[in-house]
Structures are given as C-alpha cells and as structure tokens.
N, C-alpha and C. Protein backbone atom coordinates (compact mmCIF):
# COMPACT_ATOMS: atom_id res chain seq x y z
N UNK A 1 -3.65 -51.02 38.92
CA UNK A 1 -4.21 -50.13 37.92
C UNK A 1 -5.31 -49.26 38.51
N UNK A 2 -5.93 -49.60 39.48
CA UNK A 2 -7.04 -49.12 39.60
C UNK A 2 -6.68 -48.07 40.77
N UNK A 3 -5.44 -47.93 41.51
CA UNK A 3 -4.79 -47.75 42.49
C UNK A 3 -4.37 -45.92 41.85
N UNK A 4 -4.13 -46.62 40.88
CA UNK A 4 -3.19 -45.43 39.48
C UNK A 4 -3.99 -44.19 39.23
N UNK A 5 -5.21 -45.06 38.56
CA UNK A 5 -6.54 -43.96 37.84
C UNK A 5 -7.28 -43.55 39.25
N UNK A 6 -7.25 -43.81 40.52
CA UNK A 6 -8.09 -44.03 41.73
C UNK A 6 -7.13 -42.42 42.22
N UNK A 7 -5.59 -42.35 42.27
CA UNK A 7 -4.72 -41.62 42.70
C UNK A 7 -4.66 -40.11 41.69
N UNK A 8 -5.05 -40.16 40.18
CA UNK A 8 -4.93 -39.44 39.46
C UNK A 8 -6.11 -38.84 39.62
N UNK A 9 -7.33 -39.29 39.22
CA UNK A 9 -8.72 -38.41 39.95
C UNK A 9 -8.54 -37.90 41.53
N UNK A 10 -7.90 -38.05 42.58
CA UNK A 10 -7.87 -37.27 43.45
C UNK A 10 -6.89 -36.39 43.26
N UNK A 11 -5.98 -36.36 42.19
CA UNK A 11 -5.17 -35.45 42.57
C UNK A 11 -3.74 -35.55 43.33
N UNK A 12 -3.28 -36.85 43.63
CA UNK A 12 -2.62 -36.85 44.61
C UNK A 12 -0.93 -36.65 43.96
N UNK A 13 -0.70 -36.46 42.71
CA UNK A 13 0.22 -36.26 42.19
C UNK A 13 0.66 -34.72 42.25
N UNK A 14 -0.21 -33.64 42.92
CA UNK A 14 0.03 -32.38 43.07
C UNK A 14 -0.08 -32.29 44.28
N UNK A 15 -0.35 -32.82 45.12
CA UNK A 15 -0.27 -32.83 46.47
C UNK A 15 0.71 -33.58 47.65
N UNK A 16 1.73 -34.63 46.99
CA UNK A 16 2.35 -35.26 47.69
C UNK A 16 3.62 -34.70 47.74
N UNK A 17 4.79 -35.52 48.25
CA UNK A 17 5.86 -34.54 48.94
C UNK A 17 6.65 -34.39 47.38
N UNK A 18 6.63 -34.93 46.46
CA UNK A 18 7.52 -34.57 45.21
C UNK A 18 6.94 -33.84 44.39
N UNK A 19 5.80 -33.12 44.71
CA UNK A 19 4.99 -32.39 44.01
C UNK A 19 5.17 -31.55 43.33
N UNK A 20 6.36 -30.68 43.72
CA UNK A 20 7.14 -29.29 43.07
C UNK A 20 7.32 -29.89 41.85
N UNK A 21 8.27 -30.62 41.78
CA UNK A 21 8.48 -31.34 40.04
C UNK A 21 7.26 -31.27 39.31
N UNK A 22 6.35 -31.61 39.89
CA UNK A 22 4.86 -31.67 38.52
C UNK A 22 4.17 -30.33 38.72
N UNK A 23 4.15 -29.42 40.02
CA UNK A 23 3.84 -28.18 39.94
C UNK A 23 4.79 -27.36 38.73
N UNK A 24 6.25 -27.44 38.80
CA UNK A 24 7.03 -26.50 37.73
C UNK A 24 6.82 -27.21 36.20
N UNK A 25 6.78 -28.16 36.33
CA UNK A 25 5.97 -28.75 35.02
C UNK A 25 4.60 -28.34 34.10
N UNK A 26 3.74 -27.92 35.24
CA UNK A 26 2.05 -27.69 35.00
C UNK A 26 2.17 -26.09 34.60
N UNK A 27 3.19 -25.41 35.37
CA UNK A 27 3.36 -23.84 35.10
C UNK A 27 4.05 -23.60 33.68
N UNK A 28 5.05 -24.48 33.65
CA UNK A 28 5.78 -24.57 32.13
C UNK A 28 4.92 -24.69 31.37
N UNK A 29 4.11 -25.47 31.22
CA UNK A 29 2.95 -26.12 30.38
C UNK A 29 2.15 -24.55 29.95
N UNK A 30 1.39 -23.99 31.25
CA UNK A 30 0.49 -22.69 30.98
C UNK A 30 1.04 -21.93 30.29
N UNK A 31 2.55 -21.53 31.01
CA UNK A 31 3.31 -20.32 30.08
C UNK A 31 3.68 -20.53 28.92
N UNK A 32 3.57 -21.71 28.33
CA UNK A 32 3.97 -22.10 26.70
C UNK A 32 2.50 -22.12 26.38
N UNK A 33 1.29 -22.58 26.63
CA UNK A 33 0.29 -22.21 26.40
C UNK A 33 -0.26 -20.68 26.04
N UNK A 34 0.38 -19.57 27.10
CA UNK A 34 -0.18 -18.46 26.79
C UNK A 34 0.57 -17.79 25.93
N UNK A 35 1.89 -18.31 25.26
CA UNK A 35 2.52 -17.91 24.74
C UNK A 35 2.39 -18.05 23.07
N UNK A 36 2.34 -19.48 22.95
CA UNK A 36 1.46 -19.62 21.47
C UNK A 36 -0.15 -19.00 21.48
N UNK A 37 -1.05 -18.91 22.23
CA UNK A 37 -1.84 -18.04 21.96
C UNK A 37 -1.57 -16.80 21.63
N UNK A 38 -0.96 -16.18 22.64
CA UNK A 38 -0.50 -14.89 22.00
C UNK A 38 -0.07 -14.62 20.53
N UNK A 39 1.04 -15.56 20.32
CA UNK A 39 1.58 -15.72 19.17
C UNK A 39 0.42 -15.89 17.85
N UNK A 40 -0.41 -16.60 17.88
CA UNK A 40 -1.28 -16.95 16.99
C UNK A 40 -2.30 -15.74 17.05
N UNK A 41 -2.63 -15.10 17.96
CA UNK A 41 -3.22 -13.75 18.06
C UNK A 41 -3.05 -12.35 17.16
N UNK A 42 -1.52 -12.82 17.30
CA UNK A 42 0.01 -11.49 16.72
C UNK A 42 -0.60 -11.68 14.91
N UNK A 43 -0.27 -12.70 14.88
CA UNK A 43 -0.17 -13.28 13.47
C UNK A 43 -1.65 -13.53 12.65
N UNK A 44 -2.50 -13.72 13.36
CA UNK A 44 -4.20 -13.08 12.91
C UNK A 44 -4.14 -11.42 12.60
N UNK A 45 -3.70 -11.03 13.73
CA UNK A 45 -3.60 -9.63 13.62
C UNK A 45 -2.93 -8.80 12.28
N UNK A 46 -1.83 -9.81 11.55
CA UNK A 46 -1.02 -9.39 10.88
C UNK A 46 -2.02 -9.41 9.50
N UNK A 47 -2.44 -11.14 9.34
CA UNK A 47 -3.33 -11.34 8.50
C UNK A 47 -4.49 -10.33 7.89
N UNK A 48 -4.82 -9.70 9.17
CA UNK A 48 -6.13 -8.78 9.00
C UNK A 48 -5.86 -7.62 8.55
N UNK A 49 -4.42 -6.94 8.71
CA UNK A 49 -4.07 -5.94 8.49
C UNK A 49 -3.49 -5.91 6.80
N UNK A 50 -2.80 -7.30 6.63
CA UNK A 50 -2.55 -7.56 5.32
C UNK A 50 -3.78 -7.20 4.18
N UNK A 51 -4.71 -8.26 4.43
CA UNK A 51 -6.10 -8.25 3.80
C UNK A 51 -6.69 -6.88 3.37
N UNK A 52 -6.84 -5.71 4.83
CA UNK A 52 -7.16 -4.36 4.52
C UNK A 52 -6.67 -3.86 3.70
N UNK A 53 -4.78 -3.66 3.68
CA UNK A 53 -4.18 -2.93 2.96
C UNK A 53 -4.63 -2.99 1.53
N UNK A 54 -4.62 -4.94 1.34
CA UNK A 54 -4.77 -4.95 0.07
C UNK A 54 -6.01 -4.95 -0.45
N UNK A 55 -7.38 -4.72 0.18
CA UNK A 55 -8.11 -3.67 -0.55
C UNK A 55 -8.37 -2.36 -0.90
N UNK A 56 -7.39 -1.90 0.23
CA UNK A 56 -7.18 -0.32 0.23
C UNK A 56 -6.26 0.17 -0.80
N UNK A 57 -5.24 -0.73 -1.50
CA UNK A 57 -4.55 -0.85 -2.81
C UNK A 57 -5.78 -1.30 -4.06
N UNK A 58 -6.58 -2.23 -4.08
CA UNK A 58 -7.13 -2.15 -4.79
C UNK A 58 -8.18 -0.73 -5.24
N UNK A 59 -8.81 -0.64 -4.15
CA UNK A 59 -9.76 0.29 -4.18
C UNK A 59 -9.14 1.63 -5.07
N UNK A 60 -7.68 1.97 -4.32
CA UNK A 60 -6.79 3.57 -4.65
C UNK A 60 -6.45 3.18 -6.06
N UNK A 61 -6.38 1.72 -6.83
CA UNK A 61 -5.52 1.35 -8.24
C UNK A 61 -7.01 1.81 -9.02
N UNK A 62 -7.99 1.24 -9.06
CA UNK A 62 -9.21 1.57 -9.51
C UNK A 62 -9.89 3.00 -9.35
N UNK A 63 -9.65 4.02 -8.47
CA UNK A 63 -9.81 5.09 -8.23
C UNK A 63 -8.86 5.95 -9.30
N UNK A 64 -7.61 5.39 -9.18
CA UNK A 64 -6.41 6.32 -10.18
C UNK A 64 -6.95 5.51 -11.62
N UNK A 65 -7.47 4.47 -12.28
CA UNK A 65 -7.66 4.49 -13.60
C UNK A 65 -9.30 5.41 -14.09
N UNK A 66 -9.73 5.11 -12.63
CA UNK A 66 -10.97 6.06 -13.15
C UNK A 66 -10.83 7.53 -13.46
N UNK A 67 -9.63 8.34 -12.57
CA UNK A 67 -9.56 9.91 -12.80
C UNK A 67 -8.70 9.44 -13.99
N UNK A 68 -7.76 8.71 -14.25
CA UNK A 68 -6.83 9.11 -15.63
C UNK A 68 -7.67 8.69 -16.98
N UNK A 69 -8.88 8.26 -16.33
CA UNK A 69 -10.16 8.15 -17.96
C UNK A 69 -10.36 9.22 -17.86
N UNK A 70 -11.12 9.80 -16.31
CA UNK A 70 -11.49 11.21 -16.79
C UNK A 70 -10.82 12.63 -17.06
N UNK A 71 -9.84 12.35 -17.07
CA UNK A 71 -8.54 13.20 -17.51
C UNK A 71 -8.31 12.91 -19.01
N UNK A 72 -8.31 11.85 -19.52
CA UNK A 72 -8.37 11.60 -21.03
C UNK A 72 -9.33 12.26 -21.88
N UNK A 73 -10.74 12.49 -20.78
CA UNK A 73 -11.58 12.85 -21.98
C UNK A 73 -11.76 14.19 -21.87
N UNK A 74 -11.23 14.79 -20.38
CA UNK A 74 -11.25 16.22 -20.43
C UNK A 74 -10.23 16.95 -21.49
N UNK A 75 -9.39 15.98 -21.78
CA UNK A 75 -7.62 16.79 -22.67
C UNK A 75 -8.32 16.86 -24.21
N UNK A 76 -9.62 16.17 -24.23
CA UNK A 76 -9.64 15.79 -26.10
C UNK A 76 -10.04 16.85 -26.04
N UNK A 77 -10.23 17.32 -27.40
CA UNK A 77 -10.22 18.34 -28.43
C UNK A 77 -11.44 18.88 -28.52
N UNK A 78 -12.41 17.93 -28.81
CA UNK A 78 -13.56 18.21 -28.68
C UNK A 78 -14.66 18.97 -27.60
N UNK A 79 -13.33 18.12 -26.26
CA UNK A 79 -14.32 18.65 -24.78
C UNK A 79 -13.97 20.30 -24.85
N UNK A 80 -12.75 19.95 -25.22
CA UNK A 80 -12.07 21.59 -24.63
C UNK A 80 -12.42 22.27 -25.67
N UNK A 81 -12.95 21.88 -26.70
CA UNK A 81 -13.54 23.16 -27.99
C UNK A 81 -15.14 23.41 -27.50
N UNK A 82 -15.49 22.56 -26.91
CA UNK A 82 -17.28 22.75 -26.46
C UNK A 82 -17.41 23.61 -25.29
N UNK A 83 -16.10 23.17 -24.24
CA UNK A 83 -16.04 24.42 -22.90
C UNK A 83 -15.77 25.48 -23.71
N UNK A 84 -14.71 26.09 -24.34
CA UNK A 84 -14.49 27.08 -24.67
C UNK A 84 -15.45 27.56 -25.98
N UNK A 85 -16.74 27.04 -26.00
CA UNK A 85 -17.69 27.17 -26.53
C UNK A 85 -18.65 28.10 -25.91
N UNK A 86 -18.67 27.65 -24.96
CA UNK A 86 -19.05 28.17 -23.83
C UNK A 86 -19.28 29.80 -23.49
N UNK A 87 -17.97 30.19 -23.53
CA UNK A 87 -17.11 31.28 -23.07
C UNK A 87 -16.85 32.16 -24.51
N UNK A 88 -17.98 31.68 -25.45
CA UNK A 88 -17.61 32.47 -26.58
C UNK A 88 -16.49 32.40 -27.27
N UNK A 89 -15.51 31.59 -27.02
CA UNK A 89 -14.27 31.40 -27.83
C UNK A 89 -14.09 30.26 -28.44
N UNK A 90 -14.02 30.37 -30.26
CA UNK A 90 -14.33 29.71 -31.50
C UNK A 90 -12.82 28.77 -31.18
N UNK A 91 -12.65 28.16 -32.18
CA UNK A 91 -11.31 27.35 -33.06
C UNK A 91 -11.42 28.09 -33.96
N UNK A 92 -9.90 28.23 -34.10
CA UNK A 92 -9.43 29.01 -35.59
C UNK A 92 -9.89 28.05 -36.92
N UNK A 93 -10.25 29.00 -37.79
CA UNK A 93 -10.76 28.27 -39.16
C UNK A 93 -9.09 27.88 -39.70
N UNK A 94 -7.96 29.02 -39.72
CA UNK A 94 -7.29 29.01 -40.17
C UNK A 94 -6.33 28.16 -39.87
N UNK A 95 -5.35 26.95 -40.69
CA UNK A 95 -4.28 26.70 -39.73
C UNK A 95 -3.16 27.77 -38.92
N UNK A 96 -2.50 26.80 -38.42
CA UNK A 96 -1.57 27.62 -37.50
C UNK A 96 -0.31 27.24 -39.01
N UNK A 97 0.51 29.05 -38.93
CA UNK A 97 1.54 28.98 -39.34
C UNK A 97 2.57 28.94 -38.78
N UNK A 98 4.00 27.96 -38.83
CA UNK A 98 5.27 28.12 -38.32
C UNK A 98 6.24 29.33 -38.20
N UNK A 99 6.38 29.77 -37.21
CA UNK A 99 7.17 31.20 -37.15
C UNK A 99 8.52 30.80 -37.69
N UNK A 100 9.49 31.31 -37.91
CA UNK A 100 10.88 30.69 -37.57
C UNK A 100 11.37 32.10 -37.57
N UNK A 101 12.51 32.48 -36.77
CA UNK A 101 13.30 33.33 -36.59
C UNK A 101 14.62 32.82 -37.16
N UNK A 102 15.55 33.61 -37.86
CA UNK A 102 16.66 33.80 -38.38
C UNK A 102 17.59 34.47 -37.13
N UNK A 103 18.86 33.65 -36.89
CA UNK A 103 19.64 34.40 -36.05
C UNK A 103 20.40 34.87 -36.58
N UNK A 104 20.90 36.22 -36.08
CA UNK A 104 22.31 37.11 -36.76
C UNK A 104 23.42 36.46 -36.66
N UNK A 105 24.31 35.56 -37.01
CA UNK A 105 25.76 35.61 -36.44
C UNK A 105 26.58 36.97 -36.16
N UNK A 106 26.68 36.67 -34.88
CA UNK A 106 27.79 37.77 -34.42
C UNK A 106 29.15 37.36 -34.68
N UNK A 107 29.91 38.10 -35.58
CA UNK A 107 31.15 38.00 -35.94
C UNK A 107 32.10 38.28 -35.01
N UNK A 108 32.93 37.30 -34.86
CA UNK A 108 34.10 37.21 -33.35
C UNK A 108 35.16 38.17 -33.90
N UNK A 109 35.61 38.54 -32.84
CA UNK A 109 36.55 40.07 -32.85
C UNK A 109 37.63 39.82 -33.92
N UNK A 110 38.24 38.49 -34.64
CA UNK A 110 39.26 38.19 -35.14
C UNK A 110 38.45 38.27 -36.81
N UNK A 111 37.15 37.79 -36.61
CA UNK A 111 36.43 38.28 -38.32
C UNK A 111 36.30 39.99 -38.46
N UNK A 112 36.03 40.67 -37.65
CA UNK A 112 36.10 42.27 -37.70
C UNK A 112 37.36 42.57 -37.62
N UNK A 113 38.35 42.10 -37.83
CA UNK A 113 39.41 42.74 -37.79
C UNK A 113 40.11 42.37 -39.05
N UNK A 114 39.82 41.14 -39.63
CA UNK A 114 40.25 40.35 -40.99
C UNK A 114 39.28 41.09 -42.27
N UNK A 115 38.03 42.06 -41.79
CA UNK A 115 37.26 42.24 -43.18
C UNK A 115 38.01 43.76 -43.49
C-alpha cells in the first residue's frame, strides 16, 4: 500500500513504459473538460440574452400602453374642442343634418323602347 500512494505522488504512472495509455486518457479527460465548459459558457450566454430580450419586451409592452393612453385622450372630444379652441375654431351649436341623395334610375334601352 504504501508502495502504491509512494508511486502515485511521484508520478510514476506517467512516466513508465505503458504510459501512453494514461497519457491518451489524461488528454481525453482535458478535452471533455474544455468542452463542457465551453458548453456551459454557450448556454449562460443564451440565458443572458433570454433575460434582456425579455425586458426589452417588457419595457416596449409598457411603452405601447402608455402612447395608446395618450392617444385616447388626445381623440376625446373635449381635447380636440380646447386645441381647436385655440385656433379660434368653435363647435357647432347646431346639430349636424343627414344629407341623403336620391338616385335617378336610368332606364335600360328595352324600358325606352316599351314607353
């Protein structure tokens, strides 16, 4: 036992003649190492980008209810009778009356020829 742990603190398992086997072993080991780092890197990265978007959706959803309030109160009646208050131009006292136009029927060539 002591022969074991005595051989492993020097090292002698990377240095003796079968060594290649635990050298392509130790390299396997790093390159799967740098590979889930990477990986876990990728996928933080994704996280962070997720997170932004979705305050940058929040922020633009709250931005569009704030102009369509202030679009509500510019359309009322009131705002737009006080601007055009402004500018010297009243509301009619009077209501508005319905026009209606009457169309002529044009009589097809077979009624002008029957009268």
């Amino acid at each position: 036992m002591k022969k074991g742990v005595y051989s492993i603190l020097k090292a002698r398992f990377l240095i003796d003649d079968d060594s290649i086997k635990n050298w392509r072993f130790i390299v396997f080991l790093i390159i799967l190492a740098i590979i889930m780092i990477a990986n876990t890197q990728r996928f933080e990265q994704k996280v962070f980008r997720i997170t932004e978007l979705t305050n940058q959706v929040k922020e633009l959803r709250s931005e569009f209810v704030d102009r369509r309030s202030e679009l509500m109160k510019l359309k009322m009646e009131s705002t737009v009778s006080a601007k055009m208050e402004e500018k010297q131009i009243f509301p009619s006292t009077v209501p508005p009356v319905k026009i209606t136009v009457k169309k002529i029927e044009e009589k097809s060539f077979f009624k002008k020829i029957w009268q």
